[in-house]
N, C-alpha and C. Protein backbone atom coordinates (compact mmCIF):
# COMPACT_ATOMS: atom_id res chain seq x y z
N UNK A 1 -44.72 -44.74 -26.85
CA UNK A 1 -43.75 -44.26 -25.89
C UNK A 1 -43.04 -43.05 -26.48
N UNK A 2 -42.49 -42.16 -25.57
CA UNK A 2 -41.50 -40.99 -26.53
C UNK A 2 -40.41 -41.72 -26.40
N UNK A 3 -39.31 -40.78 -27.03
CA UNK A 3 -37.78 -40.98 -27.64
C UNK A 3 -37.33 -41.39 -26.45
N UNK A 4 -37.37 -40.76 -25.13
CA UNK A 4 -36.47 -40.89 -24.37
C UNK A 4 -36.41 -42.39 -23.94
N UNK A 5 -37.97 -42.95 -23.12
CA UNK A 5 -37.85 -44.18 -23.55
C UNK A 5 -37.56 -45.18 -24.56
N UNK A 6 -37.76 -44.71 -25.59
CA UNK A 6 -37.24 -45.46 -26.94
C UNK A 6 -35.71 -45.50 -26.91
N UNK A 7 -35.29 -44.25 -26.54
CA UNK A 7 -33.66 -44.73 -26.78
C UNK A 7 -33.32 -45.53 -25.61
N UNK A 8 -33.81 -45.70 -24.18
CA UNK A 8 -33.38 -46.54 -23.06
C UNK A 8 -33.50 -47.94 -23.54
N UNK A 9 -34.91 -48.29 -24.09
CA UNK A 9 -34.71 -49.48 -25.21
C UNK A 9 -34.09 -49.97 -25.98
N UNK A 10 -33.53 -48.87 -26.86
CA UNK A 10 -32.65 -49.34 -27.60
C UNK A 10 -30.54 -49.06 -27.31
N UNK A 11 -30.61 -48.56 -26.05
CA UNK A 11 -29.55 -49.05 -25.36
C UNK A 11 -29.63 -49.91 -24.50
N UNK A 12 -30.92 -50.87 -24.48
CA UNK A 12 -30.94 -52.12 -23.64
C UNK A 12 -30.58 -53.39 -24.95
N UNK A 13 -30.47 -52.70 -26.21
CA UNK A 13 -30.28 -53.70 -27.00
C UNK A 13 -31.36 -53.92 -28.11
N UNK A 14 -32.81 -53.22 -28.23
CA UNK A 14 -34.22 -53.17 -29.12
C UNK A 14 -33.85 -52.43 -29.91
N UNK A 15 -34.52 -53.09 -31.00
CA UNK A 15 -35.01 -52.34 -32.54
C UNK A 15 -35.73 -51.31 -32.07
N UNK A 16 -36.14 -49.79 -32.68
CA UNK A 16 -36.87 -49.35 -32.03
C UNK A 16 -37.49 -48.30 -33.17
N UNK A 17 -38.85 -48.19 -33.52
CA UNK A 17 -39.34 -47.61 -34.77
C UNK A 17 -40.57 -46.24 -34.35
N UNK A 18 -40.63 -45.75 -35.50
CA UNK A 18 -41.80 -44.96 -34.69
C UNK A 18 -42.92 -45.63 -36.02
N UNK A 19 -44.32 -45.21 -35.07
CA UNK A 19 -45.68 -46.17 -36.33
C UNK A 19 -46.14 -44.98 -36.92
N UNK A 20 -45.27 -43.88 -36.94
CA UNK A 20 -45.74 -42.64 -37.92
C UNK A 20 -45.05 -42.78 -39.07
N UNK A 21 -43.52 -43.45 -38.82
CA UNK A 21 -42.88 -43.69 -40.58
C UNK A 21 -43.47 -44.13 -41.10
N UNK A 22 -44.08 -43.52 -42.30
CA UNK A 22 -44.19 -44.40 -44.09
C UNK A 22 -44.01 -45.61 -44.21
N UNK A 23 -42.19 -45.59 -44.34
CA UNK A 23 -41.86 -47.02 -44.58
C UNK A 23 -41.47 -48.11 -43.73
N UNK A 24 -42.47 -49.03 -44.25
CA UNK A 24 -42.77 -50.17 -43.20
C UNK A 24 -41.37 -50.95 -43.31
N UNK A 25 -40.92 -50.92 -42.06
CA UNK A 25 -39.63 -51.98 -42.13
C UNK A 25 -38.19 -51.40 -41.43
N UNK A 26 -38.68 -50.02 -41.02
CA UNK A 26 -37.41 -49.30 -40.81
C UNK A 26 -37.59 -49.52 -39.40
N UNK A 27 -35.99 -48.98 -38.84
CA UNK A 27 -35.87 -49.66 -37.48
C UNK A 27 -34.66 -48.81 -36.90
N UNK A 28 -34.29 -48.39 -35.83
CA UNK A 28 -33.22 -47.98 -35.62
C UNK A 28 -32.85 -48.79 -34.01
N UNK A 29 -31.33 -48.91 -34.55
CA UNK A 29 -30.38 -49.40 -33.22
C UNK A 29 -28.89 -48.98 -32.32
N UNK A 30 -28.83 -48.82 -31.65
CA UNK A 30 -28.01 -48.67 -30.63
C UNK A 30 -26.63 -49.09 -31.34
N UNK A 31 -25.22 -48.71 -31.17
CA UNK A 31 -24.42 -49.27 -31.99
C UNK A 31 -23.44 -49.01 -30.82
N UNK A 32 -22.52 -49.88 -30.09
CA UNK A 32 -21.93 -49.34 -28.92
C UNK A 32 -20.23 -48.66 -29.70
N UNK A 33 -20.24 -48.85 -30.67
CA UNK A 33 -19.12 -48.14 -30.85
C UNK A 33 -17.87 -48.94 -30.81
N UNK A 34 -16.71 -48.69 -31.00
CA UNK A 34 -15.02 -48.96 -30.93
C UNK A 34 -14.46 -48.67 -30.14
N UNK A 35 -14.79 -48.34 -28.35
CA UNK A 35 -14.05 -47.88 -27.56
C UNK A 35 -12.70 -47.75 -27.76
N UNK A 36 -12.29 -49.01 -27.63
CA UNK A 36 -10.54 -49.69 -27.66
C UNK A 36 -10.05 -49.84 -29.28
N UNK A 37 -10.96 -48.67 -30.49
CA UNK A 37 -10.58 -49.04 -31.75
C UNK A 37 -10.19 -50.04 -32.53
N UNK A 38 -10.21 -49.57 -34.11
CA UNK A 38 -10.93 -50.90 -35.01
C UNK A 38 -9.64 -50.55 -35.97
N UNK A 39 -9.28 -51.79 -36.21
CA UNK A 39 -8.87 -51.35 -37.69
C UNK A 39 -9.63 -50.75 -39.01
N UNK A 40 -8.94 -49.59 -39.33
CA UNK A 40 -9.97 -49.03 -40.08
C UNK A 40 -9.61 -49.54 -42.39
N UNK A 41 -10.94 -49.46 -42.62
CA UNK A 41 -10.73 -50.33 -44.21
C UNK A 41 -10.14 -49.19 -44.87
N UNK A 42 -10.50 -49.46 -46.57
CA UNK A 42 -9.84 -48.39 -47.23
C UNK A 42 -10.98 -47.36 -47.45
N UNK A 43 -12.00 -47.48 -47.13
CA UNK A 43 -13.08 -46.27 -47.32
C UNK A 43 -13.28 -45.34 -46.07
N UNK A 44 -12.37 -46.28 -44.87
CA UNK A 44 -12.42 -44.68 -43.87
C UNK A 44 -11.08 -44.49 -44.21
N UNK A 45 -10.15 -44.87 -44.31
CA UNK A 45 -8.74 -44.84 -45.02
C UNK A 45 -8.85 -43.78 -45.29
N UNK A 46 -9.67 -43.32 -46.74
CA UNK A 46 -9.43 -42.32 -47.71
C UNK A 46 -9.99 -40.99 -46.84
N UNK A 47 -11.39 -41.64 -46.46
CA UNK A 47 -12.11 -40.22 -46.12
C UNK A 47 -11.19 -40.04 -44.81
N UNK A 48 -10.52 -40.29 -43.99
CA UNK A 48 -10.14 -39.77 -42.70
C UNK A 48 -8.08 -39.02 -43.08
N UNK A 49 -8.00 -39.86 -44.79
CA UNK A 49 -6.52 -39.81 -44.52
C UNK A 49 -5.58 -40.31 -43.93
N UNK A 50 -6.05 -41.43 -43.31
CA UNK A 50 -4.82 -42.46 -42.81
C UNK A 50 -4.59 -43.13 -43.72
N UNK A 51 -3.64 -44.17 -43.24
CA UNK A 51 -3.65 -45.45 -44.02
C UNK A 51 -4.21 -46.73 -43.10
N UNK A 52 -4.69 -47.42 -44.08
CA UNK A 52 -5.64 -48.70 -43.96
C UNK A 52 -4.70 -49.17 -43.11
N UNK A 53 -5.27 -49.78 -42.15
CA UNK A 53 -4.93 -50.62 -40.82
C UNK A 53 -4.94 -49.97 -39.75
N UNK A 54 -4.94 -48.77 -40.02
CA UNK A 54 -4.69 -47.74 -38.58
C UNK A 54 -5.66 -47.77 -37.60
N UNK A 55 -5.56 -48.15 -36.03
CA UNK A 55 -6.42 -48.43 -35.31
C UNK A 55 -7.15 -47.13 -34.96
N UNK A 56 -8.14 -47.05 -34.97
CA UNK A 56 -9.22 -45.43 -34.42
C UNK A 56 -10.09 -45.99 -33.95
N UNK A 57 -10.54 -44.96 -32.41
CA UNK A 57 -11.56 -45.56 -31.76
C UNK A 57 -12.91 -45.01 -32.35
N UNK A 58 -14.25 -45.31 -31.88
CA UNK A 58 -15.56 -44.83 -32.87
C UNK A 58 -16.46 -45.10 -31.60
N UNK A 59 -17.10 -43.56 -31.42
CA UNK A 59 -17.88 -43.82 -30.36
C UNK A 59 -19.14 -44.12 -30.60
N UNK A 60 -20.16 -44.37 -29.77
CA UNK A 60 -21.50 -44.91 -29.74
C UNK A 60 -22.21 -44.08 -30.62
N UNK A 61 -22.79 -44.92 -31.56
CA UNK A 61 -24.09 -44.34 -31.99
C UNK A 61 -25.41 -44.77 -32.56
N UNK A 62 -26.26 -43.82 -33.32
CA UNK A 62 -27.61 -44.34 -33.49
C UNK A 62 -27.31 -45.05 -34.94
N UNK A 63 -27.92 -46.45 -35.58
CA UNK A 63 -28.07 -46.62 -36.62
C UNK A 63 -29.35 -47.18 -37.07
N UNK A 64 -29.42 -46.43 -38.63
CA UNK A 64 -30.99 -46.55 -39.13
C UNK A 64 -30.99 -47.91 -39.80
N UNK A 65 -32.16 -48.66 -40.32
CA UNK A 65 -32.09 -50.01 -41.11
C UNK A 65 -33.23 -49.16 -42.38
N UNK A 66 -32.79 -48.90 -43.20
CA UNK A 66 -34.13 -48.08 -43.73
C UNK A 66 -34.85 -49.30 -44.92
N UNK A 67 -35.80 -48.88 -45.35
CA UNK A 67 -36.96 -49.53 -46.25
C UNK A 67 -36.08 -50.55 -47.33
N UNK A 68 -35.24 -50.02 -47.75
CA UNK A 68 -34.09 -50.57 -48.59
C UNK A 68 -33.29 -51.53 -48.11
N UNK A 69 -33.21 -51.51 -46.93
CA UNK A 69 -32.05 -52.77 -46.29
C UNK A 69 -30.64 -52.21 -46.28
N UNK A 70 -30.76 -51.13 -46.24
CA UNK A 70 -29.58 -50.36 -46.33
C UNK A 70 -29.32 -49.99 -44.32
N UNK A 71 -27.92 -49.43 -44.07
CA UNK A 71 -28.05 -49.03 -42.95
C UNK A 71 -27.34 -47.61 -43.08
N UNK A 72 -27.59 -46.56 -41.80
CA UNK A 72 -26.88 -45.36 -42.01
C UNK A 72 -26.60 -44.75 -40.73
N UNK A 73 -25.50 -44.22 -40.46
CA UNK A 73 -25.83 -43.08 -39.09
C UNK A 73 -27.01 -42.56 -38.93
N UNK A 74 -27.91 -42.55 -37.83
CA UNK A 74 -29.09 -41.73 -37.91
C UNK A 74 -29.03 -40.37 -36.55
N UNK A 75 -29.67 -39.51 -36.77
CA UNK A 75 -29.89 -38.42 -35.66
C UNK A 75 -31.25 -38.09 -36.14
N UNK A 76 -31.91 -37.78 -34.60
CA UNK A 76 -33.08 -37.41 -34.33
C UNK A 76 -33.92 -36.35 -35.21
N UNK A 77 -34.65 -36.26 -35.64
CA UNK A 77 -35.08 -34.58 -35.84
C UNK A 77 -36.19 -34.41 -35.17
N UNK A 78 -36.25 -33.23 -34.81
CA UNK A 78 -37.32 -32.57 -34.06
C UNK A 78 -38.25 -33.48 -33.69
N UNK A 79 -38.91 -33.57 -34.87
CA UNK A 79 -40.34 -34.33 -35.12
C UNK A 79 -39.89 -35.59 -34.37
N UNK A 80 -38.72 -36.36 -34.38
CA UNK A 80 -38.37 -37.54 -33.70
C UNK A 80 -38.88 -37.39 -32.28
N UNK A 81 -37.78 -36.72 -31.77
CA UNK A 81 -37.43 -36.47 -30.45
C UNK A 81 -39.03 -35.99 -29.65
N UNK A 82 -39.86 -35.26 -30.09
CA UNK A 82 -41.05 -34.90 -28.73
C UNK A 82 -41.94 -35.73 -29.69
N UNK A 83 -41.70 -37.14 -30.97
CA UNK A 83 -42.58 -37.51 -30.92
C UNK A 83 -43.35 -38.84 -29.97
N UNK A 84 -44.74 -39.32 -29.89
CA UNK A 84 -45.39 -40.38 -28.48
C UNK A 84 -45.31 -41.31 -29.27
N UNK A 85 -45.01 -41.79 -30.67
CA UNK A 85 -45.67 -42.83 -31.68
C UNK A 85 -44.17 -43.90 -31.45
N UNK A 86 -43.08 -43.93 -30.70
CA UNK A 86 -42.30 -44.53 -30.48
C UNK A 86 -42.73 -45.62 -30.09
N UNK A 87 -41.89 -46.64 -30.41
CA UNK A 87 -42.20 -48.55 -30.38
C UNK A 87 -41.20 -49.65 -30.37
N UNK A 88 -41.13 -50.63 -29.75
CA UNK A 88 -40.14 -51.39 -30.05
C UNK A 88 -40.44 -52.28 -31.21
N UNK A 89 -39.55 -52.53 -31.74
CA UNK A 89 -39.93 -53.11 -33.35
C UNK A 89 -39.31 -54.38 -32.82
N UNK A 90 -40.53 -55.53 -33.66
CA UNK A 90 -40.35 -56.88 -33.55
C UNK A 90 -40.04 -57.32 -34.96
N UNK A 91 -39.34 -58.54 -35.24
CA UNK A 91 -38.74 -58.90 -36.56
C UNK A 91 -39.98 -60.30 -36.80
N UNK A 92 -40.47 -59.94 -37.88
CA UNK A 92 -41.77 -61.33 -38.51
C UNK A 92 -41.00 -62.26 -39.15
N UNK A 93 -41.38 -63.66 -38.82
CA UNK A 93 -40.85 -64.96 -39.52
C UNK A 93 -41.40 -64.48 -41.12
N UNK A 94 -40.00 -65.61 -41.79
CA UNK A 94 -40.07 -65.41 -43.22
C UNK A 94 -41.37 -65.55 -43.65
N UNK A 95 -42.22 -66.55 -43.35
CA UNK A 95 -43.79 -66.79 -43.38
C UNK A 95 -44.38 -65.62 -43.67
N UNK A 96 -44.42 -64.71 -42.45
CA UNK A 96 -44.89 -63.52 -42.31
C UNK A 96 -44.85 -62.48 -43.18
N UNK A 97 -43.54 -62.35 -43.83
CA UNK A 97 -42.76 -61.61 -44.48
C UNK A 97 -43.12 -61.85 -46.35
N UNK A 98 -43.37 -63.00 -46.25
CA UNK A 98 -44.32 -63.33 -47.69
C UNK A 98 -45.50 -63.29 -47.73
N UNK A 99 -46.00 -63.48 -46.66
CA UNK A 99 -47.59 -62.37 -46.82
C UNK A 99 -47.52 -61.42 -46.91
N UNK A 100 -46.87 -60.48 -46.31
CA UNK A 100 -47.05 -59.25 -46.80
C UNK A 100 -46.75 -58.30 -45.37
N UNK A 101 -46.78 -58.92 -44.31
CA UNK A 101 -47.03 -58.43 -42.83
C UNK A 101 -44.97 -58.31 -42.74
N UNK A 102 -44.60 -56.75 -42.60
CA UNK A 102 -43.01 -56.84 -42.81
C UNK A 102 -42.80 -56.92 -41.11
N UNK A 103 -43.61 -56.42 -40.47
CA UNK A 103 -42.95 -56.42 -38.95
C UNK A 103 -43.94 -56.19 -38.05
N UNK A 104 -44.31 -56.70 -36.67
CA UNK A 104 -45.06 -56.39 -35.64
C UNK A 104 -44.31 -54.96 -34.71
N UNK A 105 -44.93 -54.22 -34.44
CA UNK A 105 -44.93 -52.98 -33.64
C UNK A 105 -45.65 -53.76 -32.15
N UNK A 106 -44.75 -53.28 -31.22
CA UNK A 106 -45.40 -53.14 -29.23
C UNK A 106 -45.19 -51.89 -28.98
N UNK A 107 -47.04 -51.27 -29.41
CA UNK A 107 -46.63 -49.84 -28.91
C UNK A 107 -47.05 -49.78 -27.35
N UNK A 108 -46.51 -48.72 -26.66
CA UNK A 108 -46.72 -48.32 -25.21
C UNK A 108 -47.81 -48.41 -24.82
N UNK A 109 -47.82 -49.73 -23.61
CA UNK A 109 -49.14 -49.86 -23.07
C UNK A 109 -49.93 -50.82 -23.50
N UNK A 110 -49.50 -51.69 -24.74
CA UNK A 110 -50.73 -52.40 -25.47
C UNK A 110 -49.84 -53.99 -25.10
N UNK A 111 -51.00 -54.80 -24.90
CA UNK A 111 -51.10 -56.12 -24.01
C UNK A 111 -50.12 -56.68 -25.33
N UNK A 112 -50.75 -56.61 -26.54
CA UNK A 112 -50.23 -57.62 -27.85
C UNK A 112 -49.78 -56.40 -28.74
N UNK A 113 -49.27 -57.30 -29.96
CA UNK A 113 -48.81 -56.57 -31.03
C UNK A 113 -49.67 -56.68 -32.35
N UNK A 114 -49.57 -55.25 -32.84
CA UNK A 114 -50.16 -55.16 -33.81
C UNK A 114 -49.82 -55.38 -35.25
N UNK A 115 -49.97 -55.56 -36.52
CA UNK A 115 -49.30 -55.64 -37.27
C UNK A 115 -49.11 -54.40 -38.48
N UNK A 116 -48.17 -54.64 -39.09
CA UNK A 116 -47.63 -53.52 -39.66
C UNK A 116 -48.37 -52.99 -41.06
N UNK A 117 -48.66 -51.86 -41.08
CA UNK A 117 -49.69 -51.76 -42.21
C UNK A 117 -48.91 -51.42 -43.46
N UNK A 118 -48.83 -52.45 -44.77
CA UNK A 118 -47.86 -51.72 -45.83
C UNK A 118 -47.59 -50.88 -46.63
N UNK A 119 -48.91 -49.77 -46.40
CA UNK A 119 -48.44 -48.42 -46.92
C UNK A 119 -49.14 -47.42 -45.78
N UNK A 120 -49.05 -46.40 -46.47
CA UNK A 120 -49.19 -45.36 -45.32
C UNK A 120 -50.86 -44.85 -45.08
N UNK A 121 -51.73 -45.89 -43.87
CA UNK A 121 -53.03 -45.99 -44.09
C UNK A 121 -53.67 -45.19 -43.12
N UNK A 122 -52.82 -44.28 -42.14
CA UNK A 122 -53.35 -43.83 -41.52
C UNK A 122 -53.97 -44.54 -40.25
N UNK A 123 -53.80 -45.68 -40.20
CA UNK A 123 -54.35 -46.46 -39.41
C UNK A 123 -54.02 -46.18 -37.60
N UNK A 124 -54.63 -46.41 -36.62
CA UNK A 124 -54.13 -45.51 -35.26
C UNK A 124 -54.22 -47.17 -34.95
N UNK A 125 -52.02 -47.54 -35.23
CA UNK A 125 -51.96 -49.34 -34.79
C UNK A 125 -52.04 -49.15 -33.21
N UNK A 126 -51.97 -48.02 -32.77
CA UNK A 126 -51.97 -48.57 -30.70
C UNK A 126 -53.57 -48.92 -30.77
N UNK A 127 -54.42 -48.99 -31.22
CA UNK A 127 -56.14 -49.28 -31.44
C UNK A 127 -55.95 -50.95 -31.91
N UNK A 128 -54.73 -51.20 -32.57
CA UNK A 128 -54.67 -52.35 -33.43
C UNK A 128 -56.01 -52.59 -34.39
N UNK A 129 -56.53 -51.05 -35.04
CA UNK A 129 -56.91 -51.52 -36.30
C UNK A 129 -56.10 -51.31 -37.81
């Protein structure tokens, strides 16, 4: 699927990956934000210059889950945005996850899901080989 659908997905609430990343496991999600503001800790504290407790609102945005288990603000790049390799990302039982298989991909159009290849094999998964 492209981005545009990918992001309607993932403002319906989906993980949503492309099967051209490298690293197997990454995922990005929808984050609706602080409309009505958050109390903020001491690490936006510092960087914003308030003081800790101060309510600030935080609007919607994209967040990445990257290879690390780490999370981050994410924005598109180029290559994102007009790329077709967009997917909704499915999460594999722990089972799964000790074999070696980190996540199932549903790319656009395909009946089942394929599984995730753990390094970068070139493999064309909408074929599911």
């Amino acid at each position: 699927m492209d981005f545009s659908a990918a992001l309607l997905e993932a403002k319906a609430g989906q993980k949503i990956t492309r099967l051209g990343w490298n690293g197997a496991g990454q995922y990005v999600v929808a984050q609706a934000g602080y409309p009505d503001g958050i109390a903020i800790n001491g690490n936006t504290s510092e960087a914003l210059g308030l003081p800790v407790g101060t309510v600030v609102a935080f609007n919607p945005y994209l967040m990445i889950r990257t290879v690390d288990g780490s999370c981050a603000p994410w924005l598109a790049s180029q290559g994102d945005l007009f790329a077709k390799d967009w997917a909704v990302y499915v999460d594999r039982p722990a089972t799964a996850a000790a074999a070696g298989v980190l996540a199932t991909y549903v790319p656009a159009g395909a009946s089942t899901v394929t599984p995730t290849c753990p390094t970068c094999c070139n493999h064309d998964h909408r074929a599911g080989t």
